[in-house]
Protein backbone atom coordinates (compact mmCIF):
# COMPACT_ATOMS: atom_id res chain seq x y z
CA UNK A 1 120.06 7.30 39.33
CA UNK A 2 119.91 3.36 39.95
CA UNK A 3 120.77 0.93 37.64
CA UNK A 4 120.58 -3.38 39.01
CA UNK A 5 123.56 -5.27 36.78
CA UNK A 6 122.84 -8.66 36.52
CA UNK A 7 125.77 -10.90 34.67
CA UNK A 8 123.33 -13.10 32.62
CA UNK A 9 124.38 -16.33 30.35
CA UNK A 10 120.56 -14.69 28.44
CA UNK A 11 117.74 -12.41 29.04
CA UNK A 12 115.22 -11.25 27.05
CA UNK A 13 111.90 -9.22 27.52
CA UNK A 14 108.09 -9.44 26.29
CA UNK A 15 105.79 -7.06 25.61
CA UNK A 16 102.41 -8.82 25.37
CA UNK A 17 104.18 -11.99 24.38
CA UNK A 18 106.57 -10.63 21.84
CA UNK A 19 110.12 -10.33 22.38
CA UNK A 20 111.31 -6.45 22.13
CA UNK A 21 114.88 -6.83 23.41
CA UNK A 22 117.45 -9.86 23.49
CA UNK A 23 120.80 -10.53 24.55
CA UNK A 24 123.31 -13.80 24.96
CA UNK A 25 126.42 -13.72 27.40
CA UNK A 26 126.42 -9.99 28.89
CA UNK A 27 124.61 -7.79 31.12
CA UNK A 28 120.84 -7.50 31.90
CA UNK A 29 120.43 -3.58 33.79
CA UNK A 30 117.48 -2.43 35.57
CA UNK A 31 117.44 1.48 35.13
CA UNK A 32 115.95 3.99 36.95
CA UNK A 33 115.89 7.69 36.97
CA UNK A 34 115.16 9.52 40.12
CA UNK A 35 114.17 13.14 40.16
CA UNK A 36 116.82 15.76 40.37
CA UNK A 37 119.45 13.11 38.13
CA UNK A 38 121.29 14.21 35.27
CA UNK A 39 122.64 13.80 31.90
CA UNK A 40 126.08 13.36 33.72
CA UNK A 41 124.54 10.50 35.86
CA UNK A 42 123.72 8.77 33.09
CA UNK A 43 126.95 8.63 31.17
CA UNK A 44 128.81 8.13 33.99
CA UNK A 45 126.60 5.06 34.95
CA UNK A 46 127.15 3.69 31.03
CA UNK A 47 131.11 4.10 31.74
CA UNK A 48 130.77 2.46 34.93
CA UNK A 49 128.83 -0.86 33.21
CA UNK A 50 130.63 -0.93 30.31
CA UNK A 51 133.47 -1.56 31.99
CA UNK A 52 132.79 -2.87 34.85
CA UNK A 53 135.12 -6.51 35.25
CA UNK A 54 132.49 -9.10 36.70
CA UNK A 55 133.66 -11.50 33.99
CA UNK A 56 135.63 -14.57 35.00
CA UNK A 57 139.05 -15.14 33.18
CA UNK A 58 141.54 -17.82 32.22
CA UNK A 59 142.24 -17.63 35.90
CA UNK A 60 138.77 -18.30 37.22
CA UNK A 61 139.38 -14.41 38.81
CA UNK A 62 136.27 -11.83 38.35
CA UNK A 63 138.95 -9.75 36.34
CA UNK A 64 137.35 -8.90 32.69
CA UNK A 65 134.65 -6.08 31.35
CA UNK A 66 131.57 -6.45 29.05
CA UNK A 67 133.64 -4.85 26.52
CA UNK A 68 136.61 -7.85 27.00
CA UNK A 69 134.02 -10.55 26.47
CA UNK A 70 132.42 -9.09 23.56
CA UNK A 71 128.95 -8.82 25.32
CA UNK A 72 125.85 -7.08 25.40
CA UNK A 73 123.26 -5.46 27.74
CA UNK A 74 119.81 -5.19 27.59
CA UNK A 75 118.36 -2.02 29.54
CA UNK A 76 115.25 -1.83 31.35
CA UNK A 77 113.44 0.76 32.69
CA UNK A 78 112.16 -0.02 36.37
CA UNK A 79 110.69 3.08 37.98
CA UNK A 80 109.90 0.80 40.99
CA UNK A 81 113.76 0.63 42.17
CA UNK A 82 113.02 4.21 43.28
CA UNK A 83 110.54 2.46 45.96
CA UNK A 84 110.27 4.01 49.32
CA UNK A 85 109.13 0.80 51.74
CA UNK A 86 110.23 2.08 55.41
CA UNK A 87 107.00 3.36 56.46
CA UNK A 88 103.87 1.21 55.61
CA UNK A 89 103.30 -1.95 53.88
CA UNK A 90 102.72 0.06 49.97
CA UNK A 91 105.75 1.40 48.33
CA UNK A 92 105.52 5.15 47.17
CA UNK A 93 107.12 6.13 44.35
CA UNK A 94 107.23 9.71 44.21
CA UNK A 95 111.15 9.69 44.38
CA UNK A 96 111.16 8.51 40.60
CA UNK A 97 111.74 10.94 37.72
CA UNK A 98 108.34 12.14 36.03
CA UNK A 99 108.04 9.89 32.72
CA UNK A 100 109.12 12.33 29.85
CA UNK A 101 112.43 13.02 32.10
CA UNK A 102 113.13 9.50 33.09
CA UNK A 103 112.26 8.29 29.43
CA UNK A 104 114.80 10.84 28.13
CA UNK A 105 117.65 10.03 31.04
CA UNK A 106 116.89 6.40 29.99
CA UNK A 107 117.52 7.43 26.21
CA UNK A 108 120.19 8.81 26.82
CA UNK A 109 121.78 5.89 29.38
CA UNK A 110 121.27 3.59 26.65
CA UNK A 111 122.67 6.16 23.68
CA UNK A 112 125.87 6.59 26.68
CA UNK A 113 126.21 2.92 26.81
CA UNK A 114 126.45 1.86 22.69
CA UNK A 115 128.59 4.91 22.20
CA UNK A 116 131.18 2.74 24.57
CA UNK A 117 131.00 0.00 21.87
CA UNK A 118 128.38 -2.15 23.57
CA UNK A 119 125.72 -3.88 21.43
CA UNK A 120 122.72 -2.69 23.18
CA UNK A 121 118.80 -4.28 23.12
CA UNK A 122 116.11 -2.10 25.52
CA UNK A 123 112.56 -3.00 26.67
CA UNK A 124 109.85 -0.79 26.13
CA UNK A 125 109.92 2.37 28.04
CA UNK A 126 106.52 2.61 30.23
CA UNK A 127 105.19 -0.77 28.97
CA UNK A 128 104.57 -3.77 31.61
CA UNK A 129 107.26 -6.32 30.42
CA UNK A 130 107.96 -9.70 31.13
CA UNK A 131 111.33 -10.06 31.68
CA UNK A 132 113.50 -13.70 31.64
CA UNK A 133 117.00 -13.55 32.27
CA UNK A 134 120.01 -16.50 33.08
CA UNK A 135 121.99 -14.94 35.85
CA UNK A 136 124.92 -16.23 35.99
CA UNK A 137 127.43 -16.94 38.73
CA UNK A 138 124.59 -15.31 40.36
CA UNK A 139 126.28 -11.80 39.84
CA UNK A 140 123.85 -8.95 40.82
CA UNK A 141 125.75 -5.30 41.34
CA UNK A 142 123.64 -2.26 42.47
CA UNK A 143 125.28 1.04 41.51
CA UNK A 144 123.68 4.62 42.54
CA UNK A 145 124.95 7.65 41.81
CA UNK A 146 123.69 9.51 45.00
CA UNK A 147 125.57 6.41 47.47
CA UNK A 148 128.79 8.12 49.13
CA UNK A 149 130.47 4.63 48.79
């Protein structure tokens, strides 16, 4: 499972022009579900973002969570994170869960992730979107459950 945190002053996303999901001064994640992840991946990935300190304090120091500043996320799904690009010029994406799994995984990510007391906005699941964010710092974090590190 791969979820793309991006620390955003605003994001928001479109579905044929109208906004679906929203959200100020937090986090904007990309989500993906890759075959063979779990319910455990998922919650464990909501812990991880909820509290992970990318938030500058009084000391200018990257030292505070979503949860200290009060902030929110808005989750995305993004099947195409599970791209395979080595060989070839055309990603594959067979590596991705099959829809009804990664729709559920994503669910459930996003159920994982309010239950931690974050105010939580989502795209539409399977829809082309049009997202906008406001990165700010710029502060992008990749975080995979299947990465030994």
């Amino acid at each position: 499972m791969r979820v793309v945190v991006q620390r955003v002053a605003e994001a928001a996303v479109r579905v044929e022009g109208a906004v679906v999901g929203e959200v100020g001064k937090g986090f904007l994640v990309l989500f993906c579900a890759e075959g063979g992840d779990t319910d455990e991946d998922a919650r464990f990935l909501a812990r991880k973002v909820a509290n992970l300190r990318v938030f500058t304090d009084d000391a200018g120091k990257m030292n505070l969570s979503l949860k200290d500043v009060g902030g929110g996320a808005l989750v995305v799904s993004q099947f195409t994170l599970a791209a395979q690009w080595r060989n070839g010029n055309r990603p594959g994406f067979s590596l991705a869960a099959e829809p009804a799994e990664g729709e559920r995984l994503y669910l459930l990510f996003r159920d994982a992730l309010a239950a931690e007391g974050i105010p939580v906005a989502t795209g539409l699941f399977g829809a082309s979107m049009a997202v906008s964010l406001v990165n700010q710092g710029p502060v992008t974090i990749l975080m995979d459950t299947r990465d030994p590190r």
